[in-house]
N, C-alpha and C. Protein backbone atom coordinates (compact mmCIF):
# COMPACT_ATOMS: atom_id res chain seq x y z
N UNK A 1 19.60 2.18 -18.06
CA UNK A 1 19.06 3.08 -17.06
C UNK A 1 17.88 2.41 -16.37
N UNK A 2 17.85 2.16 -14.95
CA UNK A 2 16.60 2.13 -14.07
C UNK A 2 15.32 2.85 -14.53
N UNK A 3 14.09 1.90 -14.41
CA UNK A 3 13.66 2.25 -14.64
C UNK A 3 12.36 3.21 -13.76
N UNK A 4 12.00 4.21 -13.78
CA UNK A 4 11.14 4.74 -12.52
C UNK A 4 10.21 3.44 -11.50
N UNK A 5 10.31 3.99 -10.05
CA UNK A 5 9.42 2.95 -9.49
C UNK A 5 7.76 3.07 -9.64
N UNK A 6 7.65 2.06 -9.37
CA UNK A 6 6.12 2.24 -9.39
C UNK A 6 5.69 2.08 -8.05
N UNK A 7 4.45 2.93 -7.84
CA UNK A 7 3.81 2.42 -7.36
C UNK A 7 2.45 2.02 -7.28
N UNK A 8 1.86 0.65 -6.47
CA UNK A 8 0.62 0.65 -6.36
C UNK A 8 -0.49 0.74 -5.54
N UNK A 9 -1.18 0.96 -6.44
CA UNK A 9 -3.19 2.08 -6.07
C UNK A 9 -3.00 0.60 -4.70
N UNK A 10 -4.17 1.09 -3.47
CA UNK A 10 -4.68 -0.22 -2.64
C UNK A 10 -5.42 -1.28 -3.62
N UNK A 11 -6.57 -0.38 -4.58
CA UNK A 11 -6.79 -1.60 -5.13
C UNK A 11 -6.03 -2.53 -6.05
N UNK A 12 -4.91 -2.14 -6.22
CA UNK A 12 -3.97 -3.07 -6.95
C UNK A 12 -3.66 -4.02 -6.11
N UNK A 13 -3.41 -3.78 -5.02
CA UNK A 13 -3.00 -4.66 -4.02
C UNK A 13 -3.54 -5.90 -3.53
N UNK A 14 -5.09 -5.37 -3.09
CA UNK A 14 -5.66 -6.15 -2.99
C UNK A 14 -5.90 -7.00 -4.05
N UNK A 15 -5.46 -6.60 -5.42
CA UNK A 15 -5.81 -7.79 -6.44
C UNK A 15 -4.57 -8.63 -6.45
N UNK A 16 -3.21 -8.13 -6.14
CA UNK A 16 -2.19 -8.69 -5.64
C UNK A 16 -2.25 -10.38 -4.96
N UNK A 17 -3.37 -9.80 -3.86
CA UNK A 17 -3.32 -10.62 -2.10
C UNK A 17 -4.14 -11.72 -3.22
N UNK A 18 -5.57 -11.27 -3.72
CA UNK A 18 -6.04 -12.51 -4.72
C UNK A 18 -5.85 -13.28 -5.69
N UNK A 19 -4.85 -12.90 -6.08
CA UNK A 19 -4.14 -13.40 -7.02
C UNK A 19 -3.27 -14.64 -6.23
N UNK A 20 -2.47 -13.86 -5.54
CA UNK A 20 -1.77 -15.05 -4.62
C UNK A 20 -2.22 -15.83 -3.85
N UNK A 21 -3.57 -15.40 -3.22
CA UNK A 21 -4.15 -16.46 -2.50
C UNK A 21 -5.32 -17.75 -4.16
N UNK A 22 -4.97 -17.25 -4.69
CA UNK A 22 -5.35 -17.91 -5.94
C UNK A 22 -4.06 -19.10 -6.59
N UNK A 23 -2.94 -19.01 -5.84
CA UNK A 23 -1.80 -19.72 -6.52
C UNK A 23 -1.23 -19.57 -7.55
N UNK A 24 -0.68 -18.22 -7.67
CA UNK A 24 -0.15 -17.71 -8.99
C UNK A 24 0.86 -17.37 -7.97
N UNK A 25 2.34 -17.14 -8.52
CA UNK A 25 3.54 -17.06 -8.05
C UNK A 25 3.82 -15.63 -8.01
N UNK A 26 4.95 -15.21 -6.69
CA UNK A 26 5.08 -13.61 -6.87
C UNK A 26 5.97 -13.31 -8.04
N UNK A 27 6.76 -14.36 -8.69
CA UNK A 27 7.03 -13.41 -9.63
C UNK A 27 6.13 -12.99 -10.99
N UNK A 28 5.13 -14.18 -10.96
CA UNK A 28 4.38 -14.22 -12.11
C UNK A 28 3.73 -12.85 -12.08
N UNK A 29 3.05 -12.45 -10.51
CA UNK A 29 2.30 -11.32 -10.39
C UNK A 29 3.35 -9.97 -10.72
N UNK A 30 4.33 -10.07 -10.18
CA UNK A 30 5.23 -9.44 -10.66
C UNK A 30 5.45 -8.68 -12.04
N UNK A 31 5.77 -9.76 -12.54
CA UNK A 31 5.78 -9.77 -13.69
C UNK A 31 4.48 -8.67 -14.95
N UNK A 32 3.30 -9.33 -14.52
CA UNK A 32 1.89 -9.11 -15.02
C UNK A 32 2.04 -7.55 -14.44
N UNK A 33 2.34 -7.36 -13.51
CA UNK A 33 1.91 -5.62 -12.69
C UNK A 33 3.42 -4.81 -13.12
N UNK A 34 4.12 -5.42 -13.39
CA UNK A 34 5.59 -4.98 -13.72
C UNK A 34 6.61 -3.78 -12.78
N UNK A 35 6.14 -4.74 -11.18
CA UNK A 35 6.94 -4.61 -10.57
C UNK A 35 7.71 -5.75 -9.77
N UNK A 36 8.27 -5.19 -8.73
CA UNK A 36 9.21 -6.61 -8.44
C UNK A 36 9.06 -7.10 -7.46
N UNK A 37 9.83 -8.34 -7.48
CA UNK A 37 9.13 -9.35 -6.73
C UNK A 37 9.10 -8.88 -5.42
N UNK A 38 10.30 -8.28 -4.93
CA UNK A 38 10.38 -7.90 -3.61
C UNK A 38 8.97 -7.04 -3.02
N UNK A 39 8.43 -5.99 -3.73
CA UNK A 39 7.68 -5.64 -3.40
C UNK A 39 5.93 -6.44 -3.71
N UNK A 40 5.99 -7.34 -4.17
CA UNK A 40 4.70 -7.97 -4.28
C UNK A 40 4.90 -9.08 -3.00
N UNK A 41 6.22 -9.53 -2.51
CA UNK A 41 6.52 -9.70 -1.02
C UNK A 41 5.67 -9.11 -0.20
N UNK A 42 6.19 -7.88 0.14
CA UNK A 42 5.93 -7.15 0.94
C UNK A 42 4.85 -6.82 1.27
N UNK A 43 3.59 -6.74 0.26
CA UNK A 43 2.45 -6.53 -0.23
C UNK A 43 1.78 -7.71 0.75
N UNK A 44 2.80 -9.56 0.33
CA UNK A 44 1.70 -10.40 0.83
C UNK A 44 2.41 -10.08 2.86
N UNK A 45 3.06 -9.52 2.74
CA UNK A 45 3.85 -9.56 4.33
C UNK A 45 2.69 -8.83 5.41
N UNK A 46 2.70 -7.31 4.56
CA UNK A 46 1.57 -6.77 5.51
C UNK A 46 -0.02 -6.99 4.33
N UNK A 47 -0.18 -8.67 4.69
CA UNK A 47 -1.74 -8.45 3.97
C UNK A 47 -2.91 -8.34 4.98
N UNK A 48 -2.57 -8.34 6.13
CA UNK A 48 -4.04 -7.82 7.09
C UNK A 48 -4.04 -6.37 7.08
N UNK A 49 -3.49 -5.92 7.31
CA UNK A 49 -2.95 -4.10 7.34
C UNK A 49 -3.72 -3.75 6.11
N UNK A 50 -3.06 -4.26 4.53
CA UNK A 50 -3.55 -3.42 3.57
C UNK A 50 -5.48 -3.74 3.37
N UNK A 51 -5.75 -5.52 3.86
CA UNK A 51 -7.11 -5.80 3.68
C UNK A 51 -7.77 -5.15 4.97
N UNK A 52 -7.32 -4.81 5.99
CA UNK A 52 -7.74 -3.94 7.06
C UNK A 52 -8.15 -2.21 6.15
N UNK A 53 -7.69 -1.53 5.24
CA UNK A 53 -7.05 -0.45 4.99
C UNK A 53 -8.21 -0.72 3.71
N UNK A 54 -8.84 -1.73 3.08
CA UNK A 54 -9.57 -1.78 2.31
C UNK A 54 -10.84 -1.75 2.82
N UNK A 55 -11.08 -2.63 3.86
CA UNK A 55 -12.54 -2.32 4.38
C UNK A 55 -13.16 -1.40 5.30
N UNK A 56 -12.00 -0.30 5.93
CA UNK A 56 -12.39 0.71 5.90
C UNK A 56 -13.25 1.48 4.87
N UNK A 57 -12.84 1.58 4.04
CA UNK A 57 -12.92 2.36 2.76
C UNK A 57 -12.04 3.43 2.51
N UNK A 58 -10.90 3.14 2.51
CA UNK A 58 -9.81 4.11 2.56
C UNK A 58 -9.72 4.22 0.98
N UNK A 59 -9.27 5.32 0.49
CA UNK A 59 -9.34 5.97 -0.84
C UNK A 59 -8.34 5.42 -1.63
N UNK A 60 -8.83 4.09 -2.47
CA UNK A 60 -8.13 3.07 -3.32
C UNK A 60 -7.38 3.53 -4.27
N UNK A 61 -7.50 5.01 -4.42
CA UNK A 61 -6.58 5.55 -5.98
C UNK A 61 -5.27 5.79 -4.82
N UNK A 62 -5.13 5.73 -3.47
CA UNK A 62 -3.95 6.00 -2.30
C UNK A 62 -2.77 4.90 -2.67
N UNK A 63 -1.80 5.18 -2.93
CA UNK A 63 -0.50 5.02 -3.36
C UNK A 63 0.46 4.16 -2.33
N UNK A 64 0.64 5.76 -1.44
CA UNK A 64 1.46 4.86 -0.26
C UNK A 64 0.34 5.09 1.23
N UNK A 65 0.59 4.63 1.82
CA UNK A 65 -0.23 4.68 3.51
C UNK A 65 0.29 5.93 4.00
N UNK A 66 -0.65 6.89 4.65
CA UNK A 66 -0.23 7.98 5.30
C UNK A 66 0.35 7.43 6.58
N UNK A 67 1.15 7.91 6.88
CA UNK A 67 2.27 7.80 8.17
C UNK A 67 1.96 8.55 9.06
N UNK A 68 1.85 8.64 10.48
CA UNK A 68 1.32 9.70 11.82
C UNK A 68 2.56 9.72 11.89
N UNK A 69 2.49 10.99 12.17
CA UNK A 69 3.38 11.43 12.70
C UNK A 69 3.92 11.53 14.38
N UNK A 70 5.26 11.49 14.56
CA UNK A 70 5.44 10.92 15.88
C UNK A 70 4.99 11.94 16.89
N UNK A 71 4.73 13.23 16.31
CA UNK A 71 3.94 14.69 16.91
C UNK A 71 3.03 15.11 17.02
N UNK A 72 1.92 14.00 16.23
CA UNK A 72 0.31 14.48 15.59
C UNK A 72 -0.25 14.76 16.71
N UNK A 73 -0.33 14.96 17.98
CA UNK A 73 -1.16 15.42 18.94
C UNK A 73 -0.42 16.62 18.74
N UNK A 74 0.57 16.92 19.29
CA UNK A 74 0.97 18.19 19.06
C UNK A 74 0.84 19.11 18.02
N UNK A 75 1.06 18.85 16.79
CA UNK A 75 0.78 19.28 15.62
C UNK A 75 -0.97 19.89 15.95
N UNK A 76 -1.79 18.95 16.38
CA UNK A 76 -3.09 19.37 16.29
C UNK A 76 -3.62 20.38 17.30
N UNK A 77 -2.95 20.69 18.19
CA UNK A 77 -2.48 21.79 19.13
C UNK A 77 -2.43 22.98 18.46
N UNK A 78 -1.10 22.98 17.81
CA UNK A 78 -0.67 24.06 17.29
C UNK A 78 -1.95 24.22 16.22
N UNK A 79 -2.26 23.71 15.10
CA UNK A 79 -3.33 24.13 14.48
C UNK A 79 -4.50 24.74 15.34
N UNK A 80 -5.03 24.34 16.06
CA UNK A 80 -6.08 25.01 16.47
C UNK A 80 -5.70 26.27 17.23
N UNK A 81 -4.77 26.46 17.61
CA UNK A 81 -3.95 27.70 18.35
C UNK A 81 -3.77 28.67 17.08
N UNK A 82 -3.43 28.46 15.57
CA UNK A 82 -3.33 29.10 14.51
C UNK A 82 -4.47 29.52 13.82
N UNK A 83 -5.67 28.63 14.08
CA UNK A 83 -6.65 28.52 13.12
C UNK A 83 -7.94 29.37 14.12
């Protein structure tokens, strides 16, 4: 049986990006965080985005990236029309 996915905190990530920019291999990191390689890929694919997303100070226990929605002006319309 598969096993549940994981996912990881930003600050995992960013220890991800240092690790690899340190010369340790994605599967090794992989491995160590015990997920897969594909996604420790992906991790180094968008690494300005997530190190952009860190020095904000965006809330490091955050999992996945909030997504806008393709309506959020609208949406914020309607709220204030409700509220």
């Amino acid at each position: 049986m598969a096993s549940k996915r994981k996912f990881l905190t930003l600050e995992e990530r960013v220890k991800v990006i240092s690790l690899l920019g340190k010369g340790h291999s994605c599967r090794r990191v992989a491995s160590d965080l015990g997920v897969g390689k594909t996604q420790i890929q992906s991790i180094l694919k968008r690494k300005h985005e997530i190190m952009d997303e860190f020095e904000e100070n965006v809330n490091c226990e955050s999992k996945r990236p909030k997504r806008e929605s393709e309506f959020a002006s609208v949406n914020d319309l309607v709220h204030l029309l409700v509220v």
